[in-house]
C-alpha atoms as a PDB file:
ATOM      1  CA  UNK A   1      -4.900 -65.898 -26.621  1.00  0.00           C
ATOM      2  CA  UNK A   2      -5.045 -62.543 -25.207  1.00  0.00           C
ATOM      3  CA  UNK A   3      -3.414 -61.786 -21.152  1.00  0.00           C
ATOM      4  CA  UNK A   4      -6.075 -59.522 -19.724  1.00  0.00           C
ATOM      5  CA  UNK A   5      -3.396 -58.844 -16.875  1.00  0.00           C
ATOM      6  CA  UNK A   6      -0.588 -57.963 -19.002  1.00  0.00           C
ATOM      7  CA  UNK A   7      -2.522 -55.296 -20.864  1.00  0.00           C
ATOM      8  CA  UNK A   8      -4.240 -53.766 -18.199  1.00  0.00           C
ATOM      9  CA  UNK A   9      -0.591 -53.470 -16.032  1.00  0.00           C
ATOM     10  CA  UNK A  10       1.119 -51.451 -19.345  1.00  0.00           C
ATOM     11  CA  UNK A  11      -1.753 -48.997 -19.060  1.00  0.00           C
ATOM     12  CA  UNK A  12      -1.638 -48.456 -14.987  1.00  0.00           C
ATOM     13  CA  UNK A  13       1.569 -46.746 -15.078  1.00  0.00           C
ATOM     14  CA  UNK A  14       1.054 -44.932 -17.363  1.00  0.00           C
ATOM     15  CA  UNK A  15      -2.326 -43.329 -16.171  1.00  0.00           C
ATOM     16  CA  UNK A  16      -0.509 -42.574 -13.210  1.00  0.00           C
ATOM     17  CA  UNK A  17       2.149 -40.965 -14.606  1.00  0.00           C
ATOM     18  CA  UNK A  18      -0.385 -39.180 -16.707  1.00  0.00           C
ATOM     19  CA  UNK A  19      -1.991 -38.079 -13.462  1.00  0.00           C
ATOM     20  CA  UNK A  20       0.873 -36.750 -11.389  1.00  0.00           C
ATOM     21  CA  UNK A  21       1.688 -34.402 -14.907  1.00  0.00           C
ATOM     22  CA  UNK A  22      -1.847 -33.268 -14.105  1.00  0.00           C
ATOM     23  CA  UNK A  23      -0.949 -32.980 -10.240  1.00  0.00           C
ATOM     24  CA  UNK A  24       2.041 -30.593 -10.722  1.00  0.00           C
ATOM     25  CA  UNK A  25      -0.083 -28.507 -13.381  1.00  0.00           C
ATOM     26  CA  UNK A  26      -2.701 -27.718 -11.214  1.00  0.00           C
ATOM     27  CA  UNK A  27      -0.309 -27.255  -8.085  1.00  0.00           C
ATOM     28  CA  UNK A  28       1.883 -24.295 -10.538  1.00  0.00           C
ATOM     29  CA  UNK A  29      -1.426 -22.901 -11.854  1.00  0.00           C
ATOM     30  CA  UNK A  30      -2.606 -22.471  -8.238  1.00  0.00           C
ATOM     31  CA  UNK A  31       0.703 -21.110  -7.070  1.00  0.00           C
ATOM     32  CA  UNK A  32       2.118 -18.905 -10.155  1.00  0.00           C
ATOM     33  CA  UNK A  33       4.520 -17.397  -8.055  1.00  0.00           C
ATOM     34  CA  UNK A  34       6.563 -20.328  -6.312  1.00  0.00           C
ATOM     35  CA  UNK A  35       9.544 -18.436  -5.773  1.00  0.00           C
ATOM     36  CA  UNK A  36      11.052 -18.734  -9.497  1.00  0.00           C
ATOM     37  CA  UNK A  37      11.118 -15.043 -11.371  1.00  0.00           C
ATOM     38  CA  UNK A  38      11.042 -14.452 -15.175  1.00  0.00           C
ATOM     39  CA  UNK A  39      14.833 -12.864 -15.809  1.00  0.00           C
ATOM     40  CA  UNK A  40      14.954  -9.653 -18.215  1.00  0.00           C
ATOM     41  CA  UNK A  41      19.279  -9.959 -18.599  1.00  0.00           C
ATOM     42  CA  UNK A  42      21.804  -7.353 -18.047  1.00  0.00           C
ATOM     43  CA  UNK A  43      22.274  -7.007 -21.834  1.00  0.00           C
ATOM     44  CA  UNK A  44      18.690  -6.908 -22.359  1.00  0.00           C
ATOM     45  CA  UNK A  45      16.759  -3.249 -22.677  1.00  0.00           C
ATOM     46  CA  UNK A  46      13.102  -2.930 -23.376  1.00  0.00           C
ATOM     47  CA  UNK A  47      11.505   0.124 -24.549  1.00  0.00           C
ATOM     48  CA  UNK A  48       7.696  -0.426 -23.951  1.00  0.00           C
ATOM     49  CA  UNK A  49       5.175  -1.614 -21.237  1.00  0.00           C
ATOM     50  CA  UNK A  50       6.104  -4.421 -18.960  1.00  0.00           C
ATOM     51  CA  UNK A  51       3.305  -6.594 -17.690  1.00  0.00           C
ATOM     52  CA  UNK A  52       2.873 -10.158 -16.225  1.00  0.00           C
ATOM     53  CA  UNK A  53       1.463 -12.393 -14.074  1.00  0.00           C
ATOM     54  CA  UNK A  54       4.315 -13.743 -12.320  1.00  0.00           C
ATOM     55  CA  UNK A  55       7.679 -12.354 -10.780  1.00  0.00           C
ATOM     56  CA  UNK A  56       9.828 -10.522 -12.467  1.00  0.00           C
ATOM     57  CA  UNK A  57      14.275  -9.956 -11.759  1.00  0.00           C
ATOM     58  CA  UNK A  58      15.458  -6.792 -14.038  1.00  0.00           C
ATOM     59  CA  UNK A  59      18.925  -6.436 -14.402  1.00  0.00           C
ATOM     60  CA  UNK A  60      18.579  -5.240 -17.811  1.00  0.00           C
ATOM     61  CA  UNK A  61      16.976  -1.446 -18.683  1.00  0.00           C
ATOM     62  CA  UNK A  62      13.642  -0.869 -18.652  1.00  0.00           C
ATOM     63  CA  UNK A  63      11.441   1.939 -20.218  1.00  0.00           C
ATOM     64  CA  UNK A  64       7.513   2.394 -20.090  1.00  0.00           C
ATOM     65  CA  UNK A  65       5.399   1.152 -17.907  1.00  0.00           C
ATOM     66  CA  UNK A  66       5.630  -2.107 -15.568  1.00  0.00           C
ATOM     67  CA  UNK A  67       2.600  -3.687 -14.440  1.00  0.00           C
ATOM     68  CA  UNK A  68       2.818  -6.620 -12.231  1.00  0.00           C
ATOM     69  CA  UNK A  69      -0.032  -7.088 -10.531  1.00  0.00           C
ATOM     70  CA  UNK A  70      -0.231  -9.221  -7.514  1.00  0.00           C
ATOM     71  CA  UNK A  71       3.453 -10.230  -7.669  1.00  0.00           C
ATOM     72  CA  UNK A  72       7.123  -9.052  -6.777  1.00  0.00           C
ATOM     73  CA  UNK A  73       9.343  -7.075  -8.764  1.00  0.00           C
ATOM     74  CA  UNK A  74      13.013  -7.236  -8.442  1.00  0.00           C
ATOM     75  CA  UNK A  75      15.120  -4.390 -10.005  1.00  0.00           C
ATOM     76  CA  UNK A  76      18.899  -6.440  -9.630  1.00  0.00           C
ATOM     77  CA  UNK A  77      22.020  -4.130  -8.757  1.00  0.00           C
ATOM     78  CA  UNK A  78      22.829  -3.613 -12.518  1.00  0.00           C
ATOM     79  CA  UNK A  79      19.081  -2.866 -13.338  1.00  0.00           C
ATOM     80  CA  UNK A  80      17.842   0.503 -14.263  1.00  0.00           C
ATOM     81  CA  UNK A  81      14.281   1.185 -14.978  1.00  0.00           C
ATOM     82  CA  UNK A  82      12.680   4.649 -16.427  1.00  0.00           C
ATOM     83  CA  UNK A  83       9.376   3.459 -15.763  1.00  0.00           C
ATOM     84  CA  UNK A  84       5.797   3.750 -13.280  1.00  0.00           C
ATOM     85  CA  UNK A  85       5.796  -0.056 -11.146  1.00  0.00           C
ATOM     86  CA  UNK A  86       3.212  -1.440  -9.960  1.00  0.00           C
ATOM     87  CA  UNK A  87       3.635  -4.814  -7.756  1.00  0.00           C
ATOM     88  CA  UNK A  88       2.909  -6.431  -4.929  1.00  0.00           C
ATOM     89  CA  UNK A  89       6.282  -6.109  -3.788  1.00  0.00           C
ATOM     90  CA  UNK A  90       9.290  -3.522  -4.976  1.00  0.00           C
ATOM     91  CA  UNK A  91      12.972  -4.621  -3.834  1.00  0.00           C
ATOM     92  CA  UNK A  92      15.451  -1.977  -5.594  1.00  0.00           C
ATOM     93  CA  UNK A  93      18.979  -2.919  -5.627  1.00  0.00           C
ATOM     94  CA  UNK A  94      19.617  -0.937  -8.717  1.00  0.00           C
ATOM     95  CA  UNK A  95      18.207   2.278 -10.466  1.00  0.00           C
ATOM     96  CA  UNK A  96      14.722   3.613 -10.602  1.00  0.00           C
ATOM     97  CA  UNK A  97      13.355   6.476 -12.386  1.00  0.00           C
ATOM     98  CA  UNK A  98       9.276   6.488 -12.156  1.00  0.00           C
ATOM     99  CA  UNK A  99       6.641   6.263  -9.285  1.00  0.00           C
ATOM    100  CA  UNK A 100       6.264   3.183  -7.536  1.00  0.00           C
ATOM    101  CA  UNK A 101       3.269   1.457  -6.354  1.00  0.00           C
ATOM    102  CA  UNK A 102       3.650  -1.124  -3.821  1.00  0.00           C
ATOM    103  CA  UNK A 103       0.304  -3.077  -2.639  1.00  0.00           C
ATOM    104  CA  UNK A 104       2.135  -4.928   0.121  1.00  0.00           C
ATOM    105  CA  UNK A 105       5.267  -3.320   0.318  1.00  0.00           C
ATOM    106  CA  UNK A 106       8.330  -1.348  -0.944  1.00  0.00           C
ATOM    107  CA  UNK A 107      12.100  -1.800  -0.382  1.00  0.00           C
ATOM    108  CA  UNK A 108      15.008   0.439  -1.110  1.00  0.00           C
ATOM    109  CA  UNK A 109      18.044  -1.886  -0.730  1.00  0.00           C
ATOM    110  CA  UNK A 110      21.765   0.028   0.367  1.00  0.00           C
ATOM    111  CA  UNK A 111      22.438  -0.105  -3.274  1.00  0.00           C
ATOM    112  CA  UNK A 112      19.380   1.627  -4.194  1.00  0.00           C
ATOM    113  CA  UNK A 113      18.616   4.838  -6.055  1.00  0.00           C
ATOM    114  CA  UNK A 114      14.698   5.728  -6.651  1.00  0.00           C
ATOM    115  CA  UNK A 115      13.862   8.949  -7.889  1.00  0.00           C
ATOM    116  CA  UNK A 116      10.126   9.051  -7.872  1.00  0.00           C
ATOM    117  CA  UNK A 117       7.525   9.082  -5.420  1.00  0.00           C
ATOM    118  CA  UNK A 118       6.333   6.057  -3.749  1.00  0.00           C
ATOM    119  CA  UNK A 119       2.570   4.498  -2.295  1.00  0.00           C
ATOM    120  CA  UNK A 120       2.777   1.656  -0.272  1.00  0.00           C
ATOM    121  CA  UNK A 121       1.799   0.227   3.065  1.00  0.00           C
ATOM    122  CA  UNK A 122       4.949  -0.674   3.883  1.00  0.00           C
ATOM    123  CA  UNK A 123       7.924   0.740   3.630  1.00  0.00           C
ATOM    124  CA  UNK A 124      11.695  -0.086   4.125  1.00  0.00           C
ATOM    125  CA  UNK A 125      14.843   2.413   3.398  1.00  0.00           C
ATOM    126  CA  UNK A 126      18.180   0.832   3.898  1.00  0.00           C
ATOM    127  CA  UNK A 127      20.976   1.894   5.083  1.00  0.00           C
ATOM    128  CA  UNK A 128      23.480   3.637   1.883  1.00  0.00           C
ATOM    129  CA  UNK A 129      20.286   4.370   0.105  1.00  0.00           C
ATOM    130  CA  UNK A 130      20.073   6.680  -2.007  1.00  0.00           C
ATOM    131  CA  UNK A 131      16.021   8.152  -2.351  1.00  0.00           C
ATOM    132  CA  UNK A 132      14.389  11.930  -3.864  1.00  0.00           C
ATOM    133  CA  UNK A 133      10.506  11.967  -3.821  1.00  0.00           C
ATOM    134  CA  UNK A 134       7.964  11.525  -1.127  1.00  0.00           C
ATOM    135  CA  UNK A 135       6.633   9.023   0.432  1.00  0.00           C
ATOM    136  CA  UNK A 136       2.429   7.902   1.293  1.00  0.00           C
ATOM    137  CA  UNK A 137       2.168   4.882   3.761  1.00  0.00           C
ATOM    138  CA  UNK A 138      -1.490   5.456   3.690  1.00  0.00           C
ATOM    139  CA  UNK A 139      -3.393   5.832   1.066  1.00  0.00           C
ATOM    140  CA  UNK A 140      -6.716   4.494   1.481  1.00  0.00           C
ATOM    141  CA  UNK A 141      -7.455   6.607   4.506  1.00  0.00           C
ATOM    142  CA  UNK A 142      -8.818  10.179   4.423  1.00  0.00           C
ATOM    143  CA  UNK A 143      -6.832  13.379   6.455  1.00  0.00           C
ATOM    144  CA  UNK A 144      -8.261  13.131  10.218  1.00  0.00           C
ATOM    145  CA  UNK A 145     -10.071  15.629  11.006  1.00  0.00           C
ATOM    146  CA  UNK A 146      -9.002  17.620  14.363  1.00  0.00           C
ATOM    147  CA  UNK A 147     -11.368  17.705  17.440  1.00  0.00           C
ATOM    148  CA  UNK A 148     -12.687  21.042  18.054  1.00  0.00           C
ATOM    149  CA  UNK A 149     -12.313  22.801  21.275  1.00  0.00           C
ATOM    150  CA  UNK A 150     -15.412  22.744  23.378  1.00  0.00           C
ATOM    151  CA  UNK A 151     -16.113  26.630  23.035  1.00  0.00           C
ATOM    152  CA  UNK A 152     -15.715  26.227  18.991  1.00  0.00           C
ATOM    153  CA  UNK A 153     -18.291  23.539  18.976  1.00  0.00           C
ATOM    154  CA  UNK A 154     -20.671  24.990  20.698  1.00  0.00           C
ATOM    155  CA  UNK A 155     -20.494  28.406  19.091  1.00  0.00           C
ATOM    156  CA  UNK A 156     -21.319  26.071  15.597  1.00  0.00           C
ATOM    157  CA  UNK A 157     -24.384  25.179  16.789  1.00  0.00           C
ATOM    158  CA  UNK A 158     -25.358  28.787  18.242  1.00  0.00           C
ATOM    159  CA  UNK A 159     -25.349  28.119  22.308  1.00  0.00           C
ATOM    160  CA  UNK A 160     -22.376  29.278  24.160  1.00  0.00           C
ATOM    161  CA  UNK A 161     -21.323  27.233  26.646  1.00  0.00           C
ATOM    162  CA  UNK A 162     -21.582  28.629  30.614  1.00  0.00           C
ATOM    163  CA  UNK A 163     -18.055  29.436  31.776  1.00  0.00           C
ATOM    164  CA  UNK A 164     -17.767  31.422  28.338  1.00  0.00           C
ATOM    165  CA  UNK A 165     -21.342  33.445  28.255  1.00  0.00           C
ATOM    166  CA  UNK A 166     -21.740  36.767  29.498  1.00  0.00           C
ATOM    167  CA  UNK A 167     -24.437  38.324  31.086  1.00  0.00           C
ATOM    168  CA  UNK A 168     -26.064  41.803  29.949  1.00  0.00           C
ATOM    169  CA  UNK A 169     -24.353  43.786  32.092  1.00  0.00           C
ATOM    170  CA  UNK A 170     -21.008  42.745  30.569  1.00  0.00           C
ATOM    171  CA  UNK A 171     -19.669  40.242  33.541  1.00  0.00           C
ATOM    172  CA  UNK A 172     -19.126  36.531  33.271  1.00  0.00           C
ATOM    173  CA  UNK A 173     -21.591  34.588  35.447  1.00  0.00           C
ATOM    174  CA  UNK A 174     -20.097  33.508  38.864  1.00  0.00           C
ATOM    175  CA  UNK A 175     -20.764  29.916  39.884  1.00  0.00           C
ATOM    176  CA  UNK A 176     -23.351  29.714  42.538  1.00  0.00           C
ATOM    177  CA  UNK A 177     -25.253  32.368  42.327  1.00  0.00           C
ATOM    178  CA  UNK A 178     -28.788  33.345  41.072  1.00  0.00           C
ATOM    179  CA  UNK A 179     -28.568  33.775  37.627  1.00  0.00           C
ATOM    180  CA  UNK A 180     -31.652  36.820  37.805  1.00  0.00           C
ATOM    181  CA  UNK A 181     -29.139  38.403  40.671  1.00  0.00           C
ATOM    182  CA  UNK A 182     -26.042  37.977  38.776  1.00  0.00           C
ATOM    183  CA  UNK A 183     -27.620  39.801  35.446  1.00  0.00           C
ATOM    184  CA  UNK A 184     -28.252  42.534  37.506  1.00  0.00           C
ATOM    185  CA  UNK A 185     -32.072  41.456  37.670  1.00  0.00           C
ATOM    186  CA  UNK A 186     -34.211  42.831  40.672  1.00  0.00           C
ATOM    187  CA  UNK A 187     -37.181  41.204  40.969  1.00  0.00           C
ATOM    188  CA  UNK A 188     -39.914  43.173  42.632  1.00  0.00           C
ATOM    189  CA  UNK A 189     -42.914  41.685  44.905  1.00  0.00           C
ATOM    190  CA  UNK A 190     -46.579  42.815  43.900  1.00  0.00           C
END
């Protein structure tokens, strides 16, 4: 009456289609930025905060704020931006008005024209481009402080050192001599 087989083959295939659905969900929600960018158009202008969690091309105008997070921002050669950016990665073929902060790195294409300052690692001016602000490739690490000449160290912590001390009768000490002789010392026998 009823084919066991027949019912059970109709539902494999379709379990494993199912499951490779369930494959390429988990491999895009592992990998959110594969390469593909959200587009804002060249028609397109958004007045307001720009955030995500994916790439982002912006050949349109932006103005506010763009927050990207861990991913790449493209500003296209007809893209103009009056913003702050923050993204893993800043290529600017168009315009850019607004500090930029680049976790990984920062590009300025030939085509580009940033006025703003920029903070990133990494850092990579073409040729052609066209750049007013200033520029920290190091952020995280605090101003070095100089190494102090010998004399100066010593006078900090009260001693002087030898070659510098003088004795009480006004003269620097000559090298191998006795120190009671060279301070004008006599010393008398009892």
């Amino acid at each position: 009456m009823f084919d066991k087989r027949k019912d059970s083959n109709e539902q494999a295939p379709k379990a494993h289609f199912d499951a490779g659905l369930n494959d390429a969900a988990a491999t895009r929600a592992a990998n959110p930025s594969s390469g593909r960018s959200a587009v804002i158009g060249p028609k397109i202008r958004i007045n307001g905060d720009v955030s995500g969690e994916e790439n982002l091309l912006v050949e349109g105008q932006v103005d506010g704020k763009v927050s990207l997070g861990q991913h790449r921002l493209d500003i296209g050669t007809t893209g103009k931006v009056n913003a702050d950016i923050e993204a893993r990665i800043v290529k600017v073929d168009g315009e850019v008005n607004g500090d930029i902060s680049g976790s990984e790195k920062v590009i300025i294409s030939s085509s580009g024209n940033v006025r703003g300052n920029i903070v990133a690692p990494r850092m990579s001016l073409e040729d052609g481009a066209k750049f007013k602000g200033s520029i920290d490739m190091d952020p995280g690490k605090p101003a070095a402080q100089p190494a102090k000449p010998a004399a100066e160290a010593a006078s900090a912590n009260g001693s002087r050192p030898a070659d510098t001390a003088k004795s009480a009768n006004g003269q620097a000490p000559v090298p191998g001599k006795d120190k009671s002789a060279q301070e004008g010392l006599s010393l008398k026998a009892d």
